[in-house]
Protein backbone atom coordinates (compact mmCIF):
# COMPACT_ATOMS: atom_id res chain seq x y z
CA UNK A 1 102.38 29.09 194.11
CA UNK A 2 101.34 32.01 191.91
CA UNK A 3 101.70 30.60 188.17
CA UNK A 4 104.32 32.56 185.75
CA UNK A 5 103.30 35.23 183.47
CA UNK A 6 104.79 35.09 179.81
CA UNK A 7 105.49 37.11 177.64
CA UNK A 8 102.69 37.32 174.68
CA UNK A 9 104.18 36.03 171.86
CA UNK A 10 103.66 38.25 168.20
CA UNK A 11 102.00 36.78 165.44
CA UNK A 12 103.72 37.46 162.43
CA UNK A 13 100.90 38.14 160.06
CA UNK A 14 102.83 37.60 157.34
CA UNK A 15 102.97 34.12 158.19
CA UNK A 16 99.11 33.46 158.22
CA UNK A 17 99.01 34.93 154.58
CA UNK A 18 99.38 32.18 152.46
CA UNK A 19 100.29 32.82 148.59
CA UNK A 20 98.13 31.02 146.32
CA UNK A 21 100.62 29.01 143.87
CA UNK A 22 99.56 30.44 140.75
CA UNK A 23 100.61 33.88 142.26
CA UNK A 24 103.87 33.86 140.02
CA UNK A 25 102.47 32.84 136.86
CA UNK A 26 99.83 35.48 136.80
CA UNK A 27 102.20 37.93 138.28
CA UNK A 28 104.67 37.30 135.13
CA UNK A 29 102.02 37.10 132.74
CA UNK A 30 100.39 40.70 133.47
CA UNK A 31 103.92 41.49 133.19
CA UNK A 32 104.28 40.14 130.09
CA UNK A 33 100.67 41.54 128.34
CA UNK A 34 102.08 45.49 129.71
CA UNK A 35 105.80 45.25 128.09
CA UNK A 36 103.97 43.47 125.16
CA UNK A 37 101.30 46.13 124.68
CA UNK A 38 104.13 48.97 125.32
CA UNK A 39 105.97 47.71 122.58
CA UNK A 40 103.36 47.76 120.05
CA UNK A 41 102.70 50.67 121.00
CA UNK A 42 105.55 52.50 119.93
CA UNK A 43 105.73 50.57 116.83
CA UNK A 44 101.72 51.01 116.21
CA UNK A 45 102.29 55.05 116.64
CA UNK A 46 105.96 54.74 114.09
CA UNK A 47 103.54 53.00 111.80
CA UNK A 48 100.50 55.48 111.89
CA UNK A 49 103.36 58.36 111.25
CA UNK A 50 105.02 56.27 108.36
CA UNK A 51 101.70 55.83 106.57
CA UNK A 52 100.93 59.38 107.05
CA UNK A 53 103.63 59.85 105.33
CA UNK A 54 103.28 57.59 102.50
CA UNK A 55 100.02 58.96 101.92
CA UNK A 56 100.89 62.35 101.19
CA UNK A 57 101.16 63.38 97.69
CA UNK A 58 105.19 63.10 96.25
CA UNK A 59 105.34 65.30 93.31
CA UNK A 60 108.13 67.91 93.40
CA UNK A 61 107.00 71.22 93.46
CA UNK A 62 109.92 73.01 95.36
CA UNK A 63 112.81 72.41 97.49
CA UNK A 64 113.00 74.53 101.05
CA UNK A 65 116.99 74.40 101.94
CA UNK A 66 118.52 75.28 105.10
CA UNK A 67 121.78 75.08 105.97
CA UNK A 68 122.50 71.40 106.16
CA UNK A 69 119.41 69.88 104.64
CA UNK A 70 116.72 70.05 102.56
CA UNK A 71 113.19 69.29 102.46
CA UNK A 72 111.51 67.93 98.76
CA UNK A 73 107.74 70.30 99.10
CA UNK A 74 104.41 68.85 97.09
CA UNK A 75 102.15 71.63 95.51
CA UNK A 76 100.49 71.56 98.96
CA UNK A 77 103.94 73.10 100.51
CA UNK A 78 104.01 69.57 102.31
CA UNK A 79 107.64 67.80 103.04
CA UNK A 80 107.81 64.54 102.00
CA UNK A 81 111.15 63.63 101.68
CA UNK A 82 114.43 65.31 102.79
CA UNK A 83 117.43 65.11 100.14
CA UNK A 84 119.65 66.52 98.54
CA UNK A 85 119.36 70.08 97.02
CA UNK A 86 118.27 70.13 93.29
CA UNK A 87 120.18 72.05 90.57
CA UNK A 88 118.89 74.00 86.90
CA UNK A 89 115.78 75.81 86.66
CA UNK A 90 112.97 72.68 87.07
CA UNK A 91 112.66 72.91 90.75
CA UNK A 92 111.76 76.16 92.75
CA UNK A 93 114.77 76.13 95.56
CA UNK A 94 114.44 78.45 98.36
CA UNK A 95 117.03 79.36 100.81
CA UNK A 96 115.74 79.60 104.25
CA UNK A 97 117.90 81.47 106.66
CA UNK A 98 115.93 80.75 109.75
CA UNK A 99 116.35 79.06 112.71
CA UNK A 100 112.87 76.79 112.10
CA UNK A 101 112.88 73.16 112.85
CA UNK A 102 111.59 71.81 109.60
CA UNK A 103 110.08 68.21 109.50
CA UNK A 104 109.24 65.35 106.89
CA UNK A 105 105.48 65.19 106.55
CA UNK A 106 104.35 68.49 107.58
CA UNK A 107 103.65 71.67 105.94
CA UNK A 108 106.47 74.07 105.35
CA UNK A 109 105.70 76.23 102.98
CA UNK A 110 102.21 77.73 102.19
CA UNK A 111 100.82 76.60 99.36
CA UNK A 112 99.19 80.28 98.69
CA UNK A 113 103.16 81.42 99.14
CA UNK A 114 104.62 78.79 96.61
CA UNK A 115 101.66 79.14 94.43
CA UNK A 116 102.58 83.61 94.15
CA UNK A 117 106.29 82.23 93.83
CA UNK A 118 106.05 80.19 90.62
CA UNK A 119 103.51 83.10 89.44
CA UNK A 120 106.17 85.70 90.38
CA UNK A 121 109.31 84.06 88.17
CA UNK A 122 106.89 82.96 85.15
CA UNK A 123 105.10 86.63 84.96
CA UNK A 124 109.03 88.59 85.62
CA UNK A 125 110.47 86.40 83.02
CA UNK A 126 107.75 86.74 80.62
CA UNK A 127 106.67 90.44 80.85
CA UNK A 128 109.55 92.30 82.71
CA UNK A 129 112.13 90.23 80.66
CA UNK A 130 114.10 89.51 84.64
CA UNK A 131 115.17 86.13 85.52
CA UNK A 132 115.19 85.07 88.98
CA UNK A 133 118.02 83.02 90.26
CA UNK A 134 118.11 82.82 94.34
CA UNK A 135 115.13 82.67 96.73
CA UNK A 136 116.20 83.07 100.27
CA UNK A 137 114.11 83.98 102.97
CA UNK A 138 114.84 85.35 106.99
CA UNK A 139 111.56 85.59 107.56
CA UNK A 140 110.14 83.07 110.02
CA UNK A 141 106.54 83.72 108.99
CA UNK A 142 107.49 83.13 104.86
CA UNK A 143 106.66 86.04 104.20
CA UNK A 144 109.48 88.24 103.06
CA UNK A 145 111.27 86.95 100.57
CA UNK A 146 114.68 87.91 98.23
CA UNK A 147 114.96 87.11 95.20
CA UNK A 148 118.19 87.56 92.85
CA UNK A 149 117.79 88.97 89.39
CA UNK A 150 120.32 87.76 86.40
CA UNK A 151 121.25 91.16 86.45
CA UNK A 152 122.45 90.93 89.99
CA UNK A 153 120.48 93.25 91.48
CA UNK A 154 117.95 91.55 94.23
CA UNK A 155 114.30 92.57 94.44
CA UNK A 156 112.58 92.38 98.15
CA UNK A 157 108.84 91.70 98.01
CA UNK A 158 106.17 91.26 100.70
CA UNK A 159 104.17 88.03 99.23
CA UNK A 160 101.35 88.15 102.18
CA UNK A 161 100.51 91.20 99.92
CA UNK A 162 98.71 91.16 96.35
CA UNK A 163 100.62 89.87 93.53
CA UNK A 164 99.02 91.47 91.48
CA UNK A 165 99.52 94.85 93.15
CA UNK A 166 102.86 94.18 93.67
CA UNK A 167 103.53 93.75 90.23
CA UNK A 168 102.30 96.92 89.18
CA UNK A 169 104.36 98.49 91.86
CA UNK A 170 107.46 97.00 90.58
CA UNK A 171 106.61 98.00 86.86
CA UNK A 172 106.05 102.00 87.25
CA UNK A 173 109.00 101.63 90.02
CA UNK A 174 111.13 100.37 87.39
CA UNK A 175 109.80 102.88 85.28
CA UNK A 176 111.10 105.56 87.65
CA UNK A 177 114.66 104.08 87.78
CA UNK A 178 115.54 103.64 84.76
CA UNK A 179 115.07 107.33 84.52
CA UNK A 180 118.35 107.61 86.70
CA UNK A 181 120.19 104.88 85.34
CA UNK A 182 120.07 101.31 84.40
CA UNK A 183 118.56 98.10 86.58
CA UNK A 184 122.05 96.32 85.96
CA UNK A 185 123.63 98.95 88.23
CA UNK A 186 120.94 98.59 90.67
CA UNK A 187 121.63 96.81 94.38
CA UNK A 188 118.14 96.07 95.78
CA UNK A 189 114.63 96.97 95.11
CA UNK A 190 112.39 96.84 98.49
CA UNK A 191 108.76 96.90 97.91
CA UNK A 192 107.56 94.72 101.22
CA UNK A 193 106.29 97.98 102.48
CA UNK A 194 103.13 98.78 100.77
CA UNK A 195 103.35 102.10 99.24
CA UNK A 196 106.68 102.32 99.93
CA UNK A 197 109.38 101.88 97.49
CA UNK A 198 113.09 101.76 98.41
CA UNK A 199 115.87 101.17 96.51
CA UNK A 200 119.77 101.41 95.91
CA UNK A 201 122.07 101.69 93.27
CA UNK A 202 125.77 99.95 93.92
């Protein structure tokens, strides 16, 4: 009698595999060392930023507002603090009317800029006899600037330009002016064009 065929039983080859038993320990220690080493990570790179920080030079030089906040500049036109907005004459302020996302710890303002700022108020106040009051700015680049006189009146300068150009520009355009009436009833004084002046009285 013709013996009976069966079927061929499958091997399951899962179940010739056999896990060593220090499979889970390893397997939760590698675990372990990656979430460990993520971890410092992130609080190695918050420290590296932190120290940056506290590294940078913290004398007050000038104070770059926006609407909400504003940002405490060094000499170098580096943020290194964001406060509150300073009042009297010690502290350059200037208003900026842009849409920039400032930060704590970079560089805001150009030093060159705030240098020909502080030069600007000390020579007008000293030689032209014109206090400035408000800096403001729209200009993304820092650039343009607007700065209110104490008589009211605000003068629009170009300070990528030379200051020392400028100035002369402003003196024999002032010169020219008061020929037609005085600064007090003046509303703005627009030299950002080079060899351009424009200007309105109220």
């Amino acid at each position: 009698m013709p013996e009976k065929l069966r079927p061929a039983q499958k091997d399951n080859i899962f179940s010739k595999v056999k896990v060593p038993s220090y499979a889970g320990p390893v397997l939760f220690l590698s675990l372990a060392i990656v979430t460990g080493l993520f971890f410092w990570y992130k609080k190695h790179a918050v420290t590296v930023e932190t120290a940056k920080t506290n590294s940078v030079d913290k004398a007050l030089s000038a104070v770059l507002c926006q609407s909400t906040s504003c940002f405490w500049l060094n000499k170098d036109g580096v943020s290194f603090n964001e406060g509150a907005k300073t009042s009297g004459n010690l502290v350059l302020v200037v208003e900026d009317k842009t849409n920039k996302e400032l930060k704590v710890g970079e560089k805001l303002l150009d030093p060159k800029i705030l240098g020909k700022i502080n030069f600007l108020k000390e020579e007008l106040a000293n030689n032209f006899k014109i206090e400035l009051g408000e800096i403001k700015t729209e200009d993304s680049n820092y650039s343009d600037f607007d700065f209110t006189t104490s008589e009211g009146w605000v003068l629009r300068l170009n300070l990528s330009e030379n200051i020392y150009k400028t100035l002369e520009t402003l003196k024999q355009s002032l010169a020219e002016i008061k020929k037609s009436g005085p600064t007090s009833l003046l509303d703005y004084l627009d030299l950002r064009i080079q060899n351009k002046v424009y200007y309105k009285f109220k």
